[in-house]
PDB file of N, CA and C in Angstrom:
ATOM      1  N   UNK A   1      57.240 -89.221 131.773  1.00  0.00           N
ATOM      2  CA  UNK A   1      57.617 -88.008 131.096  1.00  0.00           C
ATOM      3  C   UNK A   1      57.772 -86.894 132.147  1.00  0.00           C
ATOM      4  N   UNK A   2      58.803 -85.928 131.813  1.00  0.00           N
ATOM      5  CA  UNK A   2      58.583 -84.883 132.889  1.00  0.00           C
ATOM      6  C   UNK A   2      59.143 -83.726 132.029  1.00  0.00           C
ATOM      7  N   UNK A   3      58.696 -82.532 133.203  1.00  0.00           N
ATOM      8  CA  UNK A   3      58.784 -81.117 132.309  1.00  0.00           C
ATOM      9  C   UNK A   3      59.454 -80.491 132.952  1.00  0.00           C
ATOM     10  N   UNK A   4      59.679 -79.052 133.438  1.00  0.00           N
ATOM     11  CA  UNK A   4      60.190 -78.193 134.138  1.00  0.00           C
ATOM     12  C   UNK A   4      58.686 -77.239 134.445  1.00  0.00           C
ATOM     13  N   UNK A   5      58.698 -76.822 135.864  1.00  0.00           N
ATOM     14  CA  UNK A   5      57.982 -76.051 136.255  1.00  0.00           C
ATOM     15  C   UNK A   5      58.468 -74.508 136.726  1.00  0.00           C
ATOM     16  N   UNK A   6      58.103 -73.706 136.967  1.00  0.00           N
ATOM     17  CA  UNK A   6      58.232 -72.571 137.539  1.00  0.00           C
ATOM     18  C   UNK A   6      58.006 -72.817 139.235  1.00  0.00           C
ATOM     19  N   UNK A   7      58.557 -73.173 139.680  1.00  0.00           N
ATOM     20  CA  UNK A   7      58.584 -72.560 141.528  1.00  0.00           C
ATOM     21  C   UNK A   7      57.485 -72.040 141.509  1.00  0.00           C
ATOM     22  N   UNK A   8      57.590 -70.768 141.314  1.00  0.00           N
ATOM     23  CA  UNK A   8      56.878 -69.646 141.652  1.00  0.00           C
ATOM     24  C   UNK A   8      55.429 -69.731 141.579  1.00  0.00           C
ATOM     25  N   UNK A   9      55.305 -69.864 139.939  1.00  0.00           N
ATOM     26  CA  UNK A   9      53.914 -69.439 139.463  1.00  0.00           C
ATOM     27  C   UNK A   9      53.441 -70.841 138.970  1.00  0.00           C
ATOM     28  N   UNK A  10      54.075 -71.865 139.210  1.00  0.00           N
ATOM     29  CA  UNK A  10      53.991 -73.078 138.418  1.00  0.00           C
ATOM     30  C   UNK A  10      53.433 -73.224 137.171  1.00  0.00           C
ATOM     31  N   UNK A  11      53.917 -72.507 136.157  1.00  0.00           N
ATOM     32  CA  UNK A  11      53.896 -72.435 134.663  1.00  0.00           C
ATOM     33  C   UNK A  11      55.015 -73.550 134.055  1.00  0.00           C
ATOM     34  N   UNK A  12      54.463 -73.938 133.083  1.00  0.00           N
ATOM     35  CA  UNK A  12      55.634 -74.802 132.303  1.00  0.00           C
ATOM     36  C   UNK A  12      56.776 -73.822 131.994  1.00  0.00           C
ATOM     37  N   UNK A  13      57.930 -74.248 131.963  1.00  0.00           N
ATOM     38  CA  UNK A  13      58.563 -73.377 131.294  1.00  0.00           C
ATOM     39  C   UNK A  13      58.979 -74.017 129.789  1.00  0.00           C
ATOM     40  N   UNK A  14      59.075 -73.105 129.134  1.00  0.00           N
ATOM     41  CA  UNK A  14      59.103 -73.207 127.619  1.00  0.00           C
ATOM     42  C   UNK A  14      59.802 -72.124 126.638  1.00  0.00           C
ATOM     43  N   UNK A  15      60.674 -72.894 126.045  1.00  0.00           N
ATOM     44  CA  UNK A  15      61.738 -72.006 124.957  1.00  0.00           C
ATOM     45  C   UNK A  15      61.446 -71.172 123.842  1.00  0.00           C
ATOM     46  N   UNK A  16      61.454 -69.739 123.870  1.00  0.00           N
ATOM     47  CA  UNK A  16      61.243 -69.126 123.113  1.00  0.00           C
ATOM     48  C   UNK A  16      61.925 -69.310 120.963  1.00  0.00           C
ATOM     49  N   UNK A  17      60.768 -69.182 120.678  1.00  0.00           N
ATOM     50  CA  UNK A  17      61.454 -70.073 119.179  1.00  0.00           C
ATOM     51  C   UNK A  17      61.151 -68.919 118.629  1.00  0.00           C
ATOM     52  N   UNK A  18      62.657 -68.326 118.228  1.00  0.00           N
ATOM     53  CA  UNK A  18      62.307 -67.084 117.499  1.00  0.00           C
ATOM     54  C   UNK A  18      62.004 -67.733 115.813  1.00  0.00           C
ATOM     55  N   UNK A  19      61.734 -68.316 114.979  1.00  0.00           N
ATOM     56  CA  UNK A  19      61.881 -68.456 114.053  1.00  0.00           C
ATOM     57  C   UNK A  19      60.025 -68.847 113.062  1.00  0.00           C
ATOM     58  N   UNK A  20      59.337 -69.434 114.403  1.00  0.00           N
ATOM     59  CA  UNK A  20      57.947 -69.334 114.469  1.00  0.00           C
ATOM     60  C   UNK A  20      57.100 -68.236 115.512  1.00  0.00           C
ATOM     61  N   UNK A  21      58.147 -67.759 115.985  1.00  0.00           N
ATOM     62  CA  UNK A  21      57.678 -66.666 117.034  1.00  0.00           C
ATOM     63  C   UNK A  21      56.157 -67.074 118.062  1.00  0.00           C
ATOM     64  N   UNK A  22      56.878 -68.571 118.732  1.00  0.00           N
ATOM     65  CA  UNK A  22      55.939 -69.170 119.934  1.00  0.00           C
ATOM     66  C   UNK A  22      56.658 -70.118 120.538  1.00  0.00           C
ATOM     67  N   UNK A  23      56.195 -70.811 121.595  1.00  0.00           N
ATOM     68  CA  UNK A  23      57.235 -71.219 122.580  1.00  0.00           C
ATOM     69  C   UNK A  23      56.868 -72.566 122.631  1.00  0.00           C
ATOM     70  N   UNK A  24      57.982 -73.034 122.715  1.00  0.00           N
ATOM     71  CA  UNK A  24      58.118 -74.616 122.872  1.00  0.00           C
ATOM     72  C   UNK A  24      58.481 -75.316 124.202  1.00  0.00           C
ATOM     73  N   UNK A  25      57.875 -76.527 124.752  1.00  0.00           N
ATOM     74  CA  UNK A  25      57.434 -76.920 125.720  1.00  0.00           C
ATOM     75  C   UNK A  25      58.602 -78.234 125.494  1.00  0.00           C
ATOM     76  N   UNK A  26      59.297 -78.102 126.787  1.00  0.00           N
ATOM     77  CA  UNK A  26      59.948 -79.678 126.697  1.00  0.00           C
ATOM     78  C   UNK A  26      59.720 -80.730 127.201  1.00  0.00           C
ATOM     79  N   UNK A  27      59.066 -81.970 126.806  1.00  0.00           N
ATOM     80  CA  UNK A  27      58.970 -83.215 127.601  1.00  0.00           C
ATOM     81  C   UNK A  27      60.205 -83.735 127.365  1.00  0.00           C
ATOM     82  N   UNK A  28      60.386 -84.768 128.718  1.00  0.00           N
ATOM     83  CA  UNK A  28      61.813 -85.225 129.014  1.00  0.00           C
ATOM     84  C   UNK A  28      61.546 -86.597 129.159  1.00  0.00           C
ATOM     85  N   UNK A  29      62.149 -87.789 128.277  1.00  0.00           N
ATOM     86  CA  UNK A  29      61.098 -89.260 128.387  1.00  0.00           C
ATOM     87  C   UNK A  29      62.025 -89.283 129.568  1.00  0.00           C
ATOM     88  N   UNK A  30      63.460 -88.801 130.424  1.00  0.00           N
ATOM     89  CA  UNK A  30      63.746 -89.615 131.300  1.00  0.00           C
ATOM     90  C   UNK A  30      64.229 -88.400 132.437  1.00  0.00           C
ATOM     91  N   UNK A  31      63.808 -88.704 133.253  1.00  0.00           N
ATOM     92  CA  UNK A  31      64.458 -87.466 134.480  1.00  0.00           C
ATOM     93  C   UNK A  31      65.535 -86.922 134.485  1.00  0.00           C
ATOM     94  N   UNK A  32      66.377 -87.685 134.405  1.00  0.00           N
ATOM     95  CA  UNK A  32      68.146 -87.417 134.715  1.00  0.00           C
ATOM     96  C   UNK A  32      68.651 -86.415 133.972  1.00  0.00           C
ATOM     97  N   UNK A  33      67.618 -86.281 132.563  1.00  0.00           N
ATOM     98  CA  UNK A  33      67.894 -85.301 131.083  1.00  0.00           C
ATOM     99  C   UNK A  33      67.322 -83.992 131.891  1.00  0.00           C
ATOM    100  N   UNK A  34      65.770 -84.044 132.300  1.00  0.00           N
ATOM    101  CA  UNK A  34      65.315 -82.825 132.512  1.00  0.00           C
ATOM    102  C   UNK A  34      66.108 -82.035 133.751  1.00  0.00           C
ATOM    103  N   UNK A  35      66.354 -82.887 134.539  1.00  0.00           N
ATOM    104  CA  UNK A  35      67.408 -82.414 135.804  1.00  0.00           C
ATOM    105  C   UNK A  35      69.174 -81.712 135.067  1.00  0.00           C
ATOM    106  N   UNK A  36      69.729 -82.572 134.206  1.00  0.00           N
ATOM    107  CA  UNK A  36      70.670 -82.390 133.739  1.00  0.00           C
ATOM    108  C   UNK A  36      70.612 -80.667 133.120  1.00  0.00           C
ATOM    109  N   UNK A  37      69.197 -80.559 131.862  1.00  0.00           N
ATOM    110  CA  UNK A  37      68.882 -79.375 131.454  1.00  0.00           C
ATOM    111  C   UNK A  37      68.980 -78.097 132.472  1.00  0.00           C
ATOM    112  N   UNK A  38      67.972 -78.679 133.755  1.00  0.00           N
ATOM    113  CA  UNK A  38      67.614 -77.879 134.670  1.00  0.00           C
ATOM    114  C   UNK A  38      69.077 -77.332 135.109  1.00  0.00           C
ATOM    115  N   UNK A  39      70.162 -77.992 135.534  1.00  0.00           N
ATOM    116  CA  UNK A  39      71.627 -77.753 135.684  1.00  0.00           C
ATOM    117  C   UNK A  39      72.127 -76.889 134.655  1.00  0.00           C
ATOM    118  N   UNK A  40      71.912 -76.956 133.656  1.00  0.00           N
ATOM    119  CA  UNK A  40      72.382 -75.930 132.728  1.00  0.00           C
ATOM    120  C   UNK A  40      72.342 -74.511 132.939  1.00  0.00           C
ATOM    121  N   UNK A  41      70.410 -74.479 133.397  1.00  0.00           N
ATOM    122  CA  UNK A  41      70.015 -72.981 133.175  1.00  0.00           C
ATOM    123  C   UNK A  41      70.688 -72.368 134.221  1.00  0.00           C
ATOM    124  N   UNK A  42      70.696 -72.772 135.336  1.00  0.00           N
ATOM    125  CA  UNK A  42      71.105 -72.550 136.454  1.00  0.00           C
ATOM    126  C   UNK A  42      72.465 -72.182 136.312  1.00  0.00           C
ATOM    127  N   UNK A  43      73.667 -73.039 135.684  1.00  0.00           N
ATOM    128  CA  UNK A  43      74.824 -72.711 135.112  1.00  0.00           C
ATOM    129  C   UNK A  43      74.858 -71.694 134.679  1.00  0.00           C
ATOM    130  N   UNK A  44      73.808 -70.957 133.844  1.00  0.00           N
ATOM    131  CA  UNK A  44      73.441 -69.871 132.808  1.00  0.00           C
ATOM    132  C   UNK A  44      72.864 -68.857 133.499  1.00  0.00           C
ATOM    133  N   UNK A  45      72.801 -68.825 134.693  1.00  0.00           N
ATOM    134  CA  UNK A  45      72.415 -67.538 135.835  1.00  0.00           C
ATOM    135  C   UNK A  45      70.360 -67.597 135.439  1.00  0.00           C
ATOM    136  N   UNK A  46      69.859 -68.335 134.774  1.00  0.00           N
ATOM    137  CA  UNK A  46      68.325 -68.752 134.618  1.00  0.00           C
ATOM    138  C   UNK A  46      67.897 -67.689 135.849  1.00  0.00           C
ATOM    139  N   UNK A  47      66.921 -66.912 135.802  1.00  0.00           N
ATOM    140  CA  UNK A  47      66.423 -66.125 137.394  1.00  0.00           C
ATOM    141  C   UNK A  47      65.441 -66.814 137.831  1.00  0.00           C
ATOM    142  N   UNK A  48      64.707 -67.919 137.112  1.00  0.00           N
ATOM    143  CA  UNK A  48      63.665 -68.088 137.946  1.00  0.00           C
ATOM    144  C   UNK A  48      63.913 -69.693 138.345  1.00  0.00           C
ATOM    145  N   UNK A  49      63.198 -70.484 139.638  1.00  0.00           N
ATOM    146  CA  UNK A  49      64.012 -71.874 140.068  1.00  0.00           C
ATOM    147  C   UNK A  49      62.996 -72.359 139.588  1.00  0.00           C
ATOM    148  N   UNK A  50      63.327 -73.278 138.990  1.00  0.00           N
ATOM    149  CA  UNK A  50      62.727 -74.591 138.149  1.00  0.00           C
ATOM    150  C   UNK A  50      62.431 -75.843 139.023  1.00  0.00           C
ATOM    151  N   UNK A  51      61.279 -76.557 139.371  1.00  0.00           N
ATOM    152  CA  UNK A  51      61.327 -78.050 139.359  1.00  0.00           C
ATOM    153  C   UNK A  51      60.804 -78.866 138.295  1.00  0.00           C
ATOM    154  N   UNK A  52      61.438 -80.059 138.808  1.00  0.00           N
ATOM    155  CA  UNK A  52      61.500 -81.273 137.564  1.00  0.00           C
ATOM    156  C   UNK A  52      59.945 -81.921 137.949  1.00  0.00           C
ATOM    157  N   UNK A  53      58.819 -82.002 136.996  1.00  0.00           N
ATOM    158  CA  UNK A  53      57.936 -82.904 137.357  1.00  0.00           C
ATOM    159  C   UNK A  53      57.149 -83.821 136.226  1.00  0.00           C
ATOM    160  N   UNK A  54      57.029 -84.927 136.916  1.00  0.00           N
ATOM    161  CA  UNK A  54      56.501 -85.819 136.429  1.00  0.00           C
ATOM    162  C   UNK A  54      54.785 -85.881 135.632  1.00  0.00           C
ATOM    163  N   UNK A  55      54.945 -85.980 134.328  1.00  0.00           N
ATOM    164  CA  UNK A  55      53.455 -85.288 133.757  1.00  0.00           C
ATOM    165  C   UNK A  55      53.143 -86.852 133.088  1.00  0.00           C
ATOM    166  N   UNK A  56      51.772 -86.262 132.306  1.00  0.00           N
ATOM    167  CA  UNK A  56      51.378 -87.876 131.263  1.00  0.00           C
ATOM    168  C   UNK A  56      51.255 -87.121 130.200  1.00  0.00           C
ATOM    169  N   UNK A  57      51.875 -87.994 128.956  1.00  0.00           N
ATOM    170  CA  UNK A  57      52.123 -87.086 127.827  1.00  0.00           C
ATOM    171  C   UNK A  57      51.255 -86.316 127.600  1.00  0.00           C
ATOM    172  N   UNK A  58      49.472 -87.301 127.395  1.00  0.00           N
ATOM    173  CA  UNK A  58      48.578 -86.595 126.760  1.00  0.00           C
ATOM    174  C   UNK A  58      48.356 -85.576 127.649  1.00  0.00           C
ATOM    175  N   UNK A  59      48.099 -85.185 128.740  1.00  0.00           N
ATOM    176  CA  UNK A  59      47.677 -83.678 129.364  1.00  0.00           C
ATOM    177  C   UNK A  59      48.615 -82.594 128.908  1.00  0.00           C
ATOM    178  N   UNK A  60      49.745 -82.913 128.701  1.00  0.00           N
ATOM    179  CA  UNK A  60      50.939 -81.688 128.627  1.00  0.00           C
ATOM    180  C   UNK A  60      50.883 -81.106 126.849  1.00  0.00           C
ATOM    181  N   UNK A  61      50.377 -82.820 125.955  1.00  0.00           N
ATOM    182  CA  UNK A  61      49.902 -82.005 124.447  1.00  0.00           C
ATOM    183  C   UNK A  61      48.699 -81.705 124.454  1.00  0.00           C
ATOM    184  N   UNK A  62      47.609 -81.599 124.898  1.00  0.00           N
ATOM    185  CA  UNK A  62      46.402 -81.476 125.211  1.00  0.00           C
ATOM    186  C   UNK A  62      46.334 -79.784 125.521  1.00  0.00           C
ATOM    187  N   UNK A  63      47.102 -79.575 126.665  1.00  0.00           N
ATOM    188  CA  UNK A  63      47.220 -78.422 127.058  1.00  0.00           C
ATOM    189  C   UNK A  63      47.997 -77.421 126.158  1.00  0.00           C
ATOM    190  N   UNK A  64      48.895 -77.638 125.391  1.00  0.00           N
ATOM    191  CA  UNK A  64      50.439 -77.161 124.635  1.00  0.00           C
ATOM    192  C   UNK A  64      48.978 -76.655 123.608  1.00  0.00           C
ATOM    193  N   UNK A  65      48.282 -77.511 122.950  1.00  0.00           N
ATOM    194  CA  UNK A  65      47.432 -77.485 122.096  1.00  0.00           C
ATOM    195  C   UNK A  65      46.151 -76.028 122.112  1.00  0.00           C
ATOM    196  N   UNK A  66      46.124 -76.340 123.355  1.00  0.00           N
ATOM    197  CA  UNK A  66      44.700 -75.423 124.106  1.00  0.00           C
ATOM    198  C   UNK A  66      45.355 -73.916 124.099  1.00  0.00           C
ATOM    199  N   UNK A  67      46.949 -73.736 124.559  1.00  0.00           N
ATOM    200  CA  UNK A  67      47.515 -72.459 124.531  1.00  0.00           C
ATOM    201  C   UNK A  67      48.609 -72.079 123.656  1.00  0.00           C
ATOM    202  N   UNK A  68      48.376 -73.007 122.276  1.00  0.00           N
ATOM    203  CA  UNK A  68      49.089 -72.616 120.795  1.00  0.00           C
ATOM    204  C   UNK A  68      50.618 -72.649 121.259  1.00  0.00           C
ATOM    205  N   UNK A  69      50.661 -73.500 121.932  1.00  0.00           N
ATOM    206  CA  UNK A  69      52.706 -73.893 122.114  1.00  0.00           C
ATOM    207  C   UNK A  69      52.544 -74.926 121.162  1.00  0.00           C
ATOM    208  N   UNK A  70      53.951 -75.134 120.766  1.00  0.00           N
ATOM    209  CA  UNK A  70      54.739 -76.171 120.323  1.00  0.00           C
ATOM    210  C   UNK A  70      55.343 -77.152 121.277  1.00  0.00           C
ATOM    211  N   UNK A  71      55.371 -78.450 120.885  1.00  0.00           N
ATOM    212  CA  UNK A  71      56.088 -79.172 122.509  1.00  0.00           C
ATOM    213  C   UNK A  71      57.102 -80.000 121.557  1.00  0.00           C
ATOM    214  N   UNK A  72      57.973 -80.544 122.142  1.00  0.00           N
ATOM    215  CA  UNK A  72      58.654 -81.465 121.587  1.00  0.00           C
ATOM    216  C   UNK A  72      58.759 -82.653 122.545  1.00  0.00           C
ATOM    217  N   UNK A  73      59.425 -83.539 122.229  1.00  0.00           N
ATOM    218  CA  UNK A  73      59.270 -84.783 123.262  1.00  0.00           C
ATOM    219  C   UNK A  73      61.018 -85.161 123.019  1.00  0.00           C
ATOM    220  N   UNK A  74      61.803 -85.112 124.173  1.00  0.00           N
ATOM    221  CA  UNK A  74      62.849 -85.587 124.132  1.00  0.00           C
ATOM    222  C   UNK A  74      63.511 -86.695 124.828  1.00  0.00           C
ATOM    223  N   UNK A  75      64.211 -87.282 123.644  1.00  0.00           N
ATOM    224  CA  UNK A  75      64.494 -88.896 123.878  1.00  0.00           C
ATOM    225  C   UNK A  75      65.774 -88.727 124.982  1.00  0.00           C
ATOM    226  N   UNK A  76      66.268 -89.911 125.162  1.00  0.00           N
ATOM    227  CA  UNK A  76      67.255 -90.389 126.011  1.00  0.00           C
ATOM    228  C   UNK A  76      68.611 -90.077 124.927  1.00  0.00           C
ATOM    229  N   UNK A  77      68.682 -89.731 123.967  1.00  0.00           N
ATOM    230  CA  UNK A  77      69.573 -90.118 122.622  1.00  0.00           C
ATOM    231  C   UNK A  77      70.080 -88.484 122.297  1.00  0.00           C
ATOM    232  N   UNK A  78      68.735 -87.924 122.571  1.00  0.00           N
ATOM    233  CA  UNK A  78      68.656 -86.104 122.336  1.00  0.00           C
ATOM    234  C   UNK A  78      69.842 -85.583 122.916  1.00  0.00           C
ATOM    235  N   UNK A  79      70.285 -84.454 122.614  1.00  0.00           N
ATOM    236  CA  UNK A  79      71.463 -83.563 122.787  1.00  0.00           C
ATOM    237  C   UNK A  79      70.748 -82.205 123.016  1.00  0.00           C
ATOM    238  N   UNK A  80      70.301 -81.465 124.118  1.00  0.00           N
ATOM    239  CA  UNK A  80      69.583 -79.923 124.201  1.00  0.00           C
ATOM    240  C   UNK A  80      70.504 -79.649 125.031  1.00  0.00           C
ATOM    241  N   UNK A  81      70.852 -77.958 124.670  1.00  0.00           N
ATOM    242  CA  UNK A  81      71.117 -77.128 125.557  1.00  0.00           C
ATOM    243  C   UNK A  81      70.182 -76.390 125.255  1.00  0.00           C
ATOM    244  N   UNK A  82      70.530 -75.239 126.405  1.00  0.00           N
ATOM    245  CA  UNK A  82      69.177 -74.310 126.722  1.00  0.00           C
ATOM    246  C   UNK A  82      69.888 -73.278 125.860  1.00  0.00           C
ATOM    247  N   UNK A  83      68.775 -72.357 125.456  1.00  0.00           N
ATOM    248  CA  UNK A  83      69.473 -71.194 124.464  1.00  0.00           C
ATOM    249  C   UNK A  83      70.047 -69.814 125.449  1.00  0.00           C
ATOM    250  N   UNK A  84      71.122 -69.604 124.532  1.00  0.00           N
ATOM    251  CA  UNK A  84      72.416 -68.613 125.406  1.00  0.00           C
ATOM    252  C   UNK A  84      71.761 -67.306 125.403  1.00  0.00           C
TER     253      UNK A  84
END
């Protein structure tokens, strides 16, 4: 599984969900997706640089849990873009 990190501050990064007003965490079951995503934001002028890293599910819902995110888990099949 892998996520996107923050460079910087190494925070997950995670999509603001206006509709529950809290942020959602993306697991990626296959790299090529989270890299592909990561290409997007970047496409999208994103300001902060992202790396792709490799997590184990349970720590990343464990944690999502501990700081009231939402996570989702995305398949090989999934269709995400990043929000405009």
């Amino acid at each position: 599984m892998y996520i996107l990190l923050d460079s910087a501050s190494g925070g997950v990064y995670a999509v603001n969900n206006d509709q529950t007003a809290s942020k959602t965490v993306q697991i990626f079951v296959d790299k090529d997706d989270a890299e592909r995503y990561n290409m997007m934001l970047e496409a999208l002028d994103y300001k902060r640089t992202l790396e792709i890293t490799e997590v184990d599910l349970d720590v990343v819902v464990h944690n999502c849990q501990l700081h009231h995110y939402d996570y989702v888990v995305i398949q090989p099949d999934d269709v995400v873009v990043p929000p405009l």
